[in-house]
C-alpha atoms as a PDB file:
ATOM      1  CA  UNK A   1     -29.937-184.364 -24.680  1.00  0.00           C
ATOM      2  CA  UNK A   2     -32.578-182.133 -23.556  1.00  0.00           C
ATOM      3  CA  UNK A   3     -32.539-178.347 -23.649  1.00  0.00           C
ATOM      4  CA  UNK A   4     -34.271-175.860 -22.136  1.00  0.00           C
ATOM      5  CA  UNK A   5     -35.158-172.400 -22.308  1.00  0.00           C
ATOM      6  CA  UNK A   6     -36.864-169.394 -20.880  1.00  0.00           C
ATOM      7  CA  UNK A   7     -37.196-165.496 -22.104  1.00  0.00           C
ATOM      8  CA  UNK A   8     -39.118-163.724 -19.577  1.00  0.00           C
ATOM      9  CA  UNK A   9     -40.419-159.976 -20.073  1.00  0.00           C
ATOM     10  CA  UNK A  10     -41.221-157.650 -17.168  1.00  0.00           C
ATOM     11  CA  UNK A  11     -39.198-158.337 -14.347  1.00  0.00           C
ATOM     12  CA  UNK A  12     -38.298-156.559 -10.400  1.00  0.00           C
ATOM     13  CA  UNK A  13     -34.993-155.084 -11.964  1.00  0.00           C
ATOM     14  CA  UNK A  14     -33.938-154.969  -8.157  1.00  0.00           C
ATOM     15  CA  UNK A  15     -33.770-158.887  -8.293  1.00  0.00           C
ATOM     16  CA  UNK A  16     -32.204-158.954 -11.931  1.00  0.00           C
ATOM     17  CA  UNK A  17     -29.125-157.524 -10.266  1.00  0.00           C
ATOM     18  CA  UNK A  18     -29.035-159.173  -7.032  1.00  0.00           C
ATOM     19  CA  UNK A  19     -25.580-161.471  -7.217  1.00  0.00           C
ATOM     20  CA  UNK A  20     -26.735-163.264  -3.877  1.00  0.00           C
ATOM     21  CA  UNK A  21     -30.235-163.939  -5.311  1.00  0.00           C
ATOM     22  CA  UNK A  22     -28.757-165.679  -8.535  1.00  0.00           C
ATOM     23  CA  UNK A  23     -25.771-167.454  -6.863  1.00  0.00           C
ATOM     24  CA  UNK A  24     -28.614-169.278  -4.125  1.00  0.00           C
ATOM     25  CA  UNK A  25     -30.981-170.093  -7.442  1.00  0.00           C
ATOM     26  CA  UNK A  26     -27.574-171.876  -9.221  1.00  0.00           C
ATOM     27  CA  UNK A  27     -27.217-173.793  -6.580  1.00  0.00           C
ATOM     28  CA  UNK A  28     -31.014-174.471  -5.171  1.00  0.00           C
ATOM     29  CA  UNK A  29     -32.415-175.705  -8.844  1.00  0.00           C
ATOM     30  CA  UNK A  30     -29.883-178.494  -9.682  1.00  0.00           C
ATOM     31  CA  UNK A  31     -30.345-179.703  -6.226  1.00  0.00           C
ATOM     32  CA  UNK A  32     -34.189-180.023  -6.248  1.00  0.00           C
ATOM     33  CA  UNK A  33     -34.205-181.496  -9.640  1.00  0.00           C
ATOM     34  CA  UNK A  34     -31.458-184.358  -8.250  1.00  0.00           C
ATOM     35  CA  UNK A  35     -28.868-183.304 -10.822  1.00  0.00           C
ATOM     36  CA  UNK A  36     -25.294-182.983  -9.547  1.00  0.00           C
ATOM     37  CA  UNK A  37     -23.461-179.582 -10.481  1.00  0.00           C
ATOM     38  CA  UNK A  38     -19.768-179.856 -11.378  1.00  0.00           C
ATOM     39  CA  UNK A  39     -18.725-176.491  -9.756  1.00  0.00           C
ATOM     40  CA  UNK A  40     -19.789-173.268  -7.860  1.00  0.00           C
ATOM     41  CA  UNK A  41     -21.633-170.814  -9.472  1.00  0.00           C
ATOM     42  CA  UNK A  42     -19.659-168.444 -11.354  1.00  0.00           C
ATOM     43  CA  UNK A  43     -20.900-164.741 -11.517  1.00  0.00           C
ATOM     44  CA  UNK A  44     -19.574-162.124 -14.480  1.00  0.00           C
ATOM     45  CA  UNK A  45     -21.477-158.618 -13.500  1.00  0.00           C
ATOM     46  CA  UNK A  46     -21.665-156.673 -16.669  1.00  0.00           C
ATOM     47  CA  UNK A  47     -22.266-153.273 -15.580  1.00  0.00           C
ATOM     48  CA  UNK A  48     -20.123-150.938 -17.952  1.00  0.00           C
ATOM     49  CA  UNK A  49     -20.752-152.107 -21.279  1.00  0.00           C
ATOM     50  CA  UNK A  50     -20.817-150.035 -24.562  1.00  0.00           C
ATOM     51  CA  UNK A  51     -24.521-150.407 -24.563  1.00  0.00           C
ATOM     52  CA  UNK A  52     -25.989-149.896 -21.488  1.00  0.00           C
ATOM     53  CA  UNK A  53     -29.293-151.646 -22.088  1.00  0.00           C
ATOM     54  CA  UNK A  54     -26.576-154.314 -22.355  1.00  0.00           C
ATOM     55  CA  UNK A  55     -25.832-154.258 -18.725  1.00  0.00           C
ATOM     56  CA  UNK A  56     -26.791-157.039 -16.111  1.00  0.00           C
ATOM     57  CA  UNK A  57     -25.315-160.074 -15.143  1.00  0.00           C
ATOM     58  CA  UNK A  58     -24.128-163.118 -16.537  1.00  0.00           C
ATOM     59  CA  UNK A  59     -24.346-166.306 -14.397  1.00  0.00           C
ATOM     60  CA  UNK A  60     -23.324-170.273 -15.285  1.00  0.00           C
ATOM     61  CA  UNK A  61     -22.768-173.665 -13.580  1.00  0.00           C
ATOM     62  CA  UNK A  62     -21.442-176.840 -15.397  1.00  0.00           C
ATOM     63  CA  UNK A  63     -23.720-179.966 -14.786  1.00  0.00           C
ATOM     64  CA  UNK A  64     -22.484-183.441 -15.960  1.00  0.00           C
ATOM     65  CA  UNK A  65     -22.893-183.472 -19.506  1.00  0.00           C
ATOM     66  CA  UNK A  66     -24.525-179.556 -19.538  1.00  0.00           C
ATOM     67  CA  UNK A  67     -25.123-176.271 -18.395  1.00  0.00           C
ATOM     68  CA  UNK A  68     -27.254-173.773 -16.240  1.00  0.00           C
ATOM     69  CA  UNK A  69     -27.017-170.577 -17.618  1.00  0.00           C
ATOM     70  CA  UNK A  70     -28.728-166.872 -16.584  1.00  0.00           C
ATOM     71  CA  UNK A  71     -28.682-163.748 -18.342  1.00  0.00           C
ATOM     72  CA  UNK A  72     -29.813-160.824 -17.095  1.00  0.00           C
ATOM     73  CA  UNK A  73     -30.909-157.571 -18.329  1.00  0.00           C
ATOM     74  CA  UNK A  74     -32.128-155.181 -15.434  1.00  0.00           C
ATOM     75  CA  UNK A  75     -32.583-152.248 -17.850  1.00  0.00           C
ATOM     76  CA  UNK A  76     -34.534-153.758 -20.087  1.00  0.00           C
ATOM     77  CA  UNK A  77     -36.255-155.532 -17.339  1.00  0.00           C
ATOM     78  CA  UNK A  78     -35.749-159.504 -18.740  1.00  0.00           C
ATOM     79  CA  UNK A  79     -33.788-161.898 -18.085  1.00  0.00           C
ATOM     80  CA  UNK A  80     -33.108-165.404 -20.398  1.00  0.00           C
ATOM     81  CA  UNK A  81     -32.196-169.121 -19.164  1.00  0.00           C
ATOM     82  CA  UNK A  82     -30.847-172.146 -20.537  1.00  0.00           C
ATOM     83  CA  UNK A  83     -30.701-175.119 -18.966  1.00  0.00           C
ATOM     84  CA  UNK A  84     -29.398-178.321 -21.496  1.00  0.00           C
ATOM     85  CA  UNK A  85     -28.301-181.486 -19.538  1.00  0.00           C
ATOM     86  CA  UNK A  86     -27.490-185.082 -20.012  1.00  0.00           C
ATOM     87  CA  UNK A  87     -29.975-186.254 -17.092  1.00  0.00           C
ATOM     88  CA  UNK A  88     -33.799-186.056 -17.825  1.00  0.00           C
ATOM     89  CA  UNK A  89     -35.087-183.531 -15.772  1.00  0.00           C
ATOM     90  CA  UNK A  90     -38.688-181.927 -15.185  1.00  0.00           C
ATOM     91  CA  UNK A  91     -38.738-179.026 -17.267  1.00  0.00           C
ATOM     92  CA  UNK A  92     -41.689-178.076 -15.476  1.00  0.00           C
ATOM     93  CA  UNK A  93     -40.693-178.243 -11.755  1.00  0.00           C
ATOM     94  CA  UNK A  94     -37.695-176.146 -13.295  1.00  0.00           C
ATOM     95  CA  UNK A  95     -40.266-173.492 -14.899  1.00  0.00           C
ATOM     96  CA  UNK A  96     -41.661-173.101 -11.335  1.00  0.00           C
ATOM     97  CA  UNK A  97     -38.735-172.990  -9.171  1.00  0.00           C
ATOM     98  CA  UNK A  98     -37.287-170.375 -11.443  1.00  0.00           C
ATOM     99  CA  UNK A  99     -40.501-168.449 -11.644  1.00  0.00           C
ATOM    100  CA  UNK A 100     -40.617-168.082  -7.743  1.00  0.00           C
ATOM    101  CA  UNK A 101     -37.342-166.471  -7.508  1.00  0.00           C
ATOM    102  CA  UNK A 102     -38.153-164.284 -10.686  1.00  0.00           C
ATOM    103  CA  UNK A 103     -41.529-163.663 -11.274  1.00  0.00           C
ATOM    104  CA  UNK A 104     -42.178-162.207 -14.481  1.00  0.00           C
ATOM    105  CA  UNK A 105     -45.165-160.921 -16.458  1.00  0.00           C
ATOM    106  CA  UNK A 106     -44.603-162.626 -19.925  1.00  0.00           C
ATOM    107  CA  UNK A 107     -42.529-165.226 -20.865  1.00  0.00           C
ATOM    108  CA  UNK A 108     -41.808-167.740 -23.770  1.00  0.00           C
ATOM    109  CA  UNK A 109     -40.307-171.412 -23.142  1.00  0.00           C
ATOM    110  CA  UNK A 110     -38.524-173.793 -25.607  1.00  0.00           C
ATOM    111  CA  UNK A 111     -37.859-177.301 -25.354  1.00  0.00           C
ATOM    112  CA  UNK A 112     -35.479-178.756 -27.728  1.00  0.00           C
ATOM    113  CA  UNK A 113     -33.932-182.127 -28.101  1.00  0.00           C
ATOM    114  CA  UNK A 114     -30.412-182.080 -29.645  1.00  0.00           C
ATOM    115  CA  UNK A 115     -30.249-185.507 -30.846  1.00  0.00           C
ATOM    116  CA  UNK A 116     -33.490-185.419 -32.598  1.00  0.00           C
ATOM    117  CA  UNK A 117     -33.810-181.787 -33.465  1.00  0.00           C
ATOM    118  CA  UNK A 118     -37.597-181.239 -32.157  1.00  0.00           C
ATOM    119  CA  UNK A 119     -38.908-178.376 -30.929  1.00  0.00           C
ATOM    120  CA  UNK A 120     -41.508-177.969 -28.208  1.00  0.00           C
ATOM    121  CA  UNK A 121     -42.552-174.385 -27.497  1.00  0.00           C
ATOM    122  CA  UNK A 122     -45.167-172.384 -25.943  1.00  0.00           C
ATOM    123  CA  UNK A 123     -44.635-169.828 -28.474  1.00  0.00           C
ATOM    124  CA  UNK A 124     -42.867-169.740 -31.325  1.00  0.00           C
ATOM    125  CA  UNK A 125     -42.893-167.312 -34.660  1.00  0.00           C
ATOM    126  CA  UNK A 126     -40.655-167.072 -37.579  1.00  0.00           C
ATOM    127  CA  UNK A 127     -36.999-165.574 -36.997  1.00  0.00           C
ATOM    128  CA  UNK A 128     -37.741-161.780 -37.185  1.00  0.00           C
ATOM    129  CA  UNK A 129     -34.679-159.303 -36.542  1.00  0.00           C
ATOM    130  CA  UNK A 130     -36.887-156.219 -35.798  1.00  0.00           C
ATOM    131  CA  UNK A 131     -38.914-157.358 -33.195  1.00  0.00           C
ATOM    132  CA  UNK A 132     -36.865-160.819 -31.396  1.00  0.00           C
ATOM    133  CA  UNK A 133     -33.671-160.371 -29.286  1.00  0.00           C
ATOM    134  CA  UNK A 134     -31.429-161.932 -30.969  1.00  0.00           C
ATOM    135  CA  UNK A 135     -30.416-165.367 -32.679  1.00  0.00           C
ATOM    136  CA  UNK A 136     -29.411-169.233 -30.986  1.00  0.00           C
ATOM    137  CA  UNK A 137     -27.430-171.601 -32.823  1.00  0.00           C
ATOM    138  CA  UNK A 138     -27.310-175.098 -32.138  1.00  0.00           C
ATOM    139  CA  UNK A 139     -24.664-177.824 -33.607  1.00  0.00           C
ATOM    140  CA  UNK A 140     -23.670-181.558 -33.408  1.00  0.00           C
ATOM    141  CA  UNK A 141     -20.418-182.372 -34.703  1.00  0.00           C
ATOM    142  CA  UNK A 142     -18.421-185.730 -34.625  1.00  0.00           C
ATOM    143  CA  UNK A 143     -14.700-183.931 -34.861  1.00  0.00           C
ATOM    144  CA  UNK A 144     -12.081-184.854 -36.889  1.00  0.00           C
ATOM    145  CA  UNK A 145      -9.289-184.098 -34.503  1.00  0.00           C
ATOM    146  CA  UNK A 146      -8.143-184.910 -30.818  1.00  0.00           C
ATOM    147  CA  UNK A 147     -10.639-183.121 -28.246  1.00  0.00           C
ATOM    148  CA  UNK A 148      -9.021-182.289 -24.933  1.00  0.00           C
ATOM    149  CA  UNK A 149      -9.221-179.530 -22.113  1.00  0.00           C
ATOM    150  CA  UNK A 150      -6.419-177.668 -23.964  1.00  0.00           C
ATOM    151  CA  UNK A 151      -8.268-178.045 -27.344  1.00  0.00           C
ATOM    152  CA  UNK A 152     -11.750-176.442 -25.755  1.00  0.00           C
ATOM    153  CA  UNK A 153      -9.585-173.790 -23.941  1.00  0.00           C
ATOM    154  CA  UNK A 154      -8.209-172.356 -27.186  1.00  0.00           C
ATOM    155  CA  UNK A 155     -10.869-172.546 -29.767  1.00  0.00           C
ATOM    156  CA  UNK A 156     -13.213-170.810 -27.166  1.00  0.00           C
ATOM    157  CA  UNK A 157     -10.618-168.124 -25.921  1.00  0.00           C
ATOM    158  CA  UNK A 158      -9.954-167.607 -29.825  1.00  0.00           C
ATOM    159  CA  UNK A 159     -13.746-167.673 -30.898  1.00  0.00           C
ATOM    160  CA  UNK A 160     -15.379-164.718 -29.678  1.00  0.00           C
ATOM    161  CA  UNK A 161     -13.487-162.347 -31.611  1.00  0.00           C
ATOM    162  CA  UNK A 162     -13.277-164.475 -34.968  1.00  0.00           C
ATOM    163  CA  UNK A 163     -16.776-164.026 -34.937  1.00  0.00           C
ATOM    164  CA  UNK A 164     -17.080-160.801 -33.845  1.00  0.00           C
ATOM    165  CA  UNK A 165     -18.671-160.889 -30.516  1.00  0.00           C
ATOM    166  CA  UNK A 166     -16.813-159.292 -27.601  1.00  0.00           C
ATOM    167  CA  UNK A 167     -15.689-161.900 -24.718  1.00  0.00           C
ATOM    168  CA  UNK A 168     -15.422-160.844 -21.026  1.00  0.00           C
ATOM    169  CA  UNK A 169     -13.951-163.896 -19.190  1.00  0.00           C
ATOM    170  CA  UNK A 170     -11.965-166.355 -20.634  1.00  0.00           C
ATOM    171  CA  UNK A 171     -13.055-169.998 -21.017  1.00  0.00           C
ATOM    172  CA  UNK A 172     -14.084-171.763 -18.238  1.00  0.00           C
ATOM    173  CA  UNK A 173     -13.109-176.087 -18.590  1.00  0.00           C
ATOM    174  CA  UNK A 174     -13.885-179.239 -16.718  1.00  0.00           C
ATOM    175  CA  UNK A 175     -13.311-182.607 -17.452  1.00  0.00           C
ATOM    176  CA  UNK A 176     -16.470-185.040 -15.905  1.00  0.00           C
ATOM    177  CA  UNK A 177     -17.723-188.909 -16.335  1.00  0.00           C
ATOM    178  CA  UNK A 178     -21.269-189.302 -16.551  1.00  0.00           C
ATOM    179  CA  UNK A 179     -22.191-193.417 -17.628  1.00  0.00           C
ATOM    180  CA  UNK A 180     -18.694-194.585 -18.259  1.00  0.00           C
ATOM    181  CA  UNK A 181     -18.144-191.634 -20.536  1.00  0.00           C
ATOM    182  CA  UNK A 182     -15.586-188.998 -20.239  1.00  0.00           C
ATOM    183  CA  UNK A 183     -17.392-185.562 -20.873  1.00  0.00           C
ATOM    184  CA  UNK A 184     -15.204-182.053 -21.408  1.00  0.00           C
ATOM    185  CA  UNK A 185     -17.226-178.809 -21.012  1.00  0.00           C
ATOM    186  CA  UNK A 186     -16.211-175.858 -21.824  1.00  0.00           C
ATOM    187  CA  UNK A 187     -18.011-172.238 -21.087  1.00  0.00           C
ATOM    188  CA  UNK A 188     -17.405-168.653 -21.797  1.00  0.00           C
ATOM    189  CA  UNK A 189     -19.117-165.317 -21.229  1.00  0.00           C
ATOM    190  CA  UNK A 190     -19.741-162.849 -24.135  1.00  0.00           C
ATOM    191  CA  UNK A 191     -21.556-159.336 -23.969  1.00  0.00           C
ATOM    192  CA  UNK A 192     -23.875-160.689 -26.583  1.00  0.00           C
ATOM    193  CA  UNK A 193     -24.389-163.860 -23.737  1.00  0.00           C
ATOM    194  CA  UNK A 194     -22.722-167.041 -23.730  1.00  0.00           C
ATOM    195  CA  UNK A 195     -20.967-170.093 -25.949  1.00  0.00           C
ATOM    196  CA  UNK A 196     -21.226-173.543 -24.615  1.00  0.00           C
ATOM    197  CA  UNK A 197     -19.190-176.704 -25.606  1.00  0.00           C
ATOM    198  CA  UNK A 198     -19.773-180.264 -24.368  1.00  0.00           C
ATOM    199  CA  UNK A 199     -17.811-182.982 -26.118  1.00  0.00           C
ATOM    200  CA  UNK A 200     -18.739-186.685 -25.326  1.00  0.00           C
ATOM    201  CA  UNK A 201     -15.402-188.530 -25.753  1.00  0.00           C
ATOM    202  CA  UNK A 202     -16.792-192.383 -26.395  1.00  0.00           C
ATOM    203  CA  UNK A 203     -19.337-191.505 -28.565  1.00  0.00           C
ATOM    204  CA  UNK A 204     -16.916-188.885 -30.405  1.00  0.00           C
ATOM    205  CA  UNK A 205     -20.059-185.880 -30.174  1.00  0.00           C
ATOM    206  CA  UNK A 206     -19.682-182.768 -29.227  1.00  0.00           C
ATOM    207  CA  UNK A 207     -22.714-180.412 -28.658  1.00  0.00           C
ATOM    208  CA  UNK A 208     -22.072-177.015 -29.489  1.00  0.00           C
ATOM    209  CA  UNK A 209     -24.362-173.904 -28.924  1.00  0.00           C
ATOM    210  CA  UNK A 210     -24.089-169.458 -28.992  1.00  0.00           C
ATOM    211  CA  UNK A 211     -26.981-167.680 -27.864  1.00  0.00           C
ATOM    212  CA  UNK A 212     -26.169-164.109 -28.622  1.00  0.00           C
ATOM    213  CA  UNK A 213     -28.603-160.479 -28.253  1.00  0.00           C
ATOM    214  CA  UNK A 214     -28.082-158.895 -30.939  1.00  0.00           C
ATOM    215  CA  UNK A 215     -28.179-160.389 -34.429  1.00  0.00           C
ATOM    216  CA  UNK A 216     -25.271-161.548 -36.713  1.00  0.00           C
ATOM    217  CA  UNK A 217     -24.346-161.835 -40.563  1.00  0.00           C
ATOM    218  CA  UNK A 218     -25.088-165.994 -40.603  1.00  0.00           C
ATOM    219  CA  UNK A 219     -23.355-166.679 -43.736  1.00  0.00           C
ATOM    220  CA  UNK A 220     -20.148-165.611 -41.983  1.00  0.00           C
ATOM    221  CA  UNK A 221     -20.576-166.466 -38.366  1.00  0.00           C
ATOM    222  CA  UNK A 222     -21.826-170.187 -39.157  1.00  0.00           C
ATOM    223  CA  UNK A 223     -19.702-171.373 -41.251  1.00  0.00           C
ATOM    224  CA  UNK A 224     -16.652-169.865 -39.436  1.00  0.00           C
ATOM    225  CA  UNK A 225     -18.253-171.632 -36.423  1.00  0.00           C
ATOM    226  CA  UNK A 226     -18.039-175.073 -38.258  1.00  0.00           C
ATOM    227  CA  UNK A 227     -15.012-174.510 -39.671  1.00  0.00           C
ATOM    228  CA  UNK A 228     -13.240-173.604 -36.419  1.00  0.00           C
ATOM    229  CA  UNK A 229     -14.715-176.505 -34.496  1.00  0.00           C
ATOM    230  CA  UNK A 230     -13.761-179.063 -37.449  1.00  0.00           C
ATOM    231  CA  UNK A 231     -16.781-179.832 -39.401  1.00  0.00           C
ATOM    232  CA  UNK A 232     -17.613-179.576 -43.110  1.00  0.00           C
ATOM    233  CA  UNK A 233     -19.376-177.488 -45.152  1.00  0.00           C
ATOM    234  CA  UNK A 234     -22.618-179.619 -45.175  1.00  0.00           C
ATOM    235  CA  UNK A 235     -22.748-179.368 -41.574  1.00  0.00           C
ATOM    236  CA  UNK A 236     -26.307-178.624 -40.686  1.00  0.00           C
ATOM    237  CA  UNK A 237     -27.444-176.257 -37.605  1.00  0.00           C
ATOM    238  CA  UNK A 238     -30.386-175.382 -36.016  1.00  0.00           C
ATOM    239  CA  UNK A 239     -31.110-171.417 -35.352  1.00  0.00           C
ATOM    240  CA  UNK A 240     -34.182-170.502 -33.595  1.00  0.00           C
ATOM    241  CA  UNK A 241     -35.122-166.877 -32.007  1.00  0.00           C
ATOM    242  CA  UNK A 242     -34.762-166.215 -28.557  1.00  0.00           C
ATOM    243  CA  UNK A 243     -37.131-163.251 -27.294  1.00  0.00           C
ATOM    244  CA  UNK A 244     -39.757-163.812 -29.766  1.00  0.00           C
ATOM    245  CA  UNK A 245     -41.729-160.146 -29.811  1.00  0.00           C
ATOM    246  CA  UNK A 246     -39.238-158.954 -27.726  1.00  0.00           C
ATOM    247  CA  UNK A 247     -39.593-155.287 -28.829  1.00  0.00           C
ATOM    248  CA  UNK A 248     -43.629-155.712 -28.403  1.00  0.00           C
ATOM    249  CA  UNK A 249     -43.494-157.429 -24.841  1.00  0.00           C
ATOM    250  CA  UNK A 250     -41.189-155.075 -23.240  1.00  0.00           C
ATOM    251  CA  UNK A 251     -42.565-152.234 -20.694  1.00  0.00           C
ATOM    252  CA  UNK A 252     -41.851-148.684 -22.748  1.00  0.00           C
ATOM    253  CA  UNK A 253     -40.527-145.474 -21.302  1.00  0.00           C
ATOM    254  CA  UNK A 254     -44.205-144.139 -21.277  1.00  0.00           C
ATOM    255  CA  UNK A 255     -45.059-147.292 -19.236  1.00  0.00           C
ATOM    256  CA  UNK A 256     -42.268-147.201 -16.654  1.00  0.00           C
ATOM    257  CA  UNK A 257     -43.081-143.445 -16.217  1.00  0.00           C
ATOM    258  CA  UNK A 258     -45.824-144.458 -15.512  1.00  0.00           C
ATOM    259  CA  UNK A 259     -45.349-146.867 -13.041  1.00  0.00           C
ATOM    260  CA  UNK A 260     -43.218-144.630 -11.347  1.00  0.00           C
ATOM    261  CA  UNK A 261     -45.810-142.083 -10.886  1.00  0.00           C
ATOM    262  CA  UNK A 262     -48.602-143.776  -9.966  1.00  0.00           C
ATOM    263  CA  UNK A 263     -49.049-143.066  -6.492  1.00  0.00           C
ATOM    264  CA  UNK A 264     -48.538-139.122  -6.990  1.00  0.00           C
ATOM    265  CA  UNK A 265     -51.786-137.520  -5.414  1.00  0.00           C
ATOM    266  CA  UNK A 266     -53.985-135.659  -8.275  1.00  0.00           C
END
């Protein structure tokens, strides 16, 4: 189970809050890279949040057995992908059709393989809260209990808030076959970004993952995560930084004004 993902820096803010721009790229990249989307794009504008740096727009479709996900943040000029599927895929093709619709001036890309745990990464420093965007957790489980559509519904409609993060849609859920297996997916948009479910019903997996922007008390949201979704106490998780050096690589004010300026007459 490969899973991908981009943090770009520096964007055209213009494009980060285009809808029609980022409903054609859900649609064009899981097409060119053969892989067979299990819906129409959904788009969640986010426009009036508490924090307006916050505000952009939120983007997913399902694929068999994964997810294409954007987040965008036009006011701090970045925008973040994941893209974790079942299929093999070319993770580079995917770097350059995504780069031609957003072209950015920095960016950082991680490759990680849930089954096995290793990381590939262009760059990649230790887990800093003062100068990364925030924290992504990853987690395997073989549950306990009965998974069904109703099952991933509930615990993802219930989850936001038992965790503290602030939900705007409810849970999106599709049942799929991909190799003989039956695959539930489950979805749902957060402020902070996204939650993802995919449960694997023959081999009795189910790949779990929260990418949030702003960071969170792990000794409470972790193990409230495991216990919600059935797993023990031993249950081990994999948290790496998304946005490394965010705070570093972003334009400033003074830069913007800058910008702005620029073609004033002395």
């Amino acid at each position: 189970m490969k899973h991908y993902m981009l943090d770009t820096y520096n964007c055209f803010r213009t494009r980060l809050e285009d809808l029609t721009l980022i409903y054609e790229m859900l649609e064009k990249i899981p097409f060119e890279l053969g892989l067979k989307a299990t819906m129409p794009p959904f788009i969640q504008p986010y426009f009036n949040g508490v924090i307006p740096e916050d505000c952009g727009i939120s983007a997913f479709v399902l694929l068999k057995g994964g997810h294409f996900t954007i987040h965008t943040f036009s006011y701090r000029e970045c925008y973040f992908i994941d893209f974790m599927c079942e299929q093999d895929f070319d993770e580079y093709k995917l770097t350059k059709l995504i780069k031609e619709i957003y072209p950015s001036s920095k960016s950082n890309l991680y490759l990680i393989d849930r089954d096995t745990k290793f990381i590939k990464e262009e760059i990649f420093d230790e887990y800093d809260t003062k100068s990364d965007f925030g924290p992504h957790v990853f987690l395997e489980i073989k549950p306990n209990r009965k998974i069904d559509m109703d099952y991933l519904f509930n615990t993802l409609d219930k989850m936001p808030q038992k965790i503290n993060m602030t939900p705007i849609m409810r849970p999106y859920v599709i049942k799929n076959t991909y190799e003989e297996d039956t695959i539930y997916s489950a979805l749902t948009m957060i402020a902070e970004s996204h939650i993802s479910l995919h449960y694997f019903e023959n081999a009795n997996k189910l790949y779990f993952d929260i990418f949030s922007c702003k960071f969170f008390d792990e000794s409470f949201v972790i193990p409230e995560i495991i216990s919600i979704l059935g797993g023990d106490s031993s249950q081990k998780y994999t948290l790496i930084s998304r946005g490394s050096k965010y705070n570093f690589n972003r334009k400033t004010c003074e830069t913007k004004i800058k910008y702005a300026t620029q073609w004033h007459l002395p």
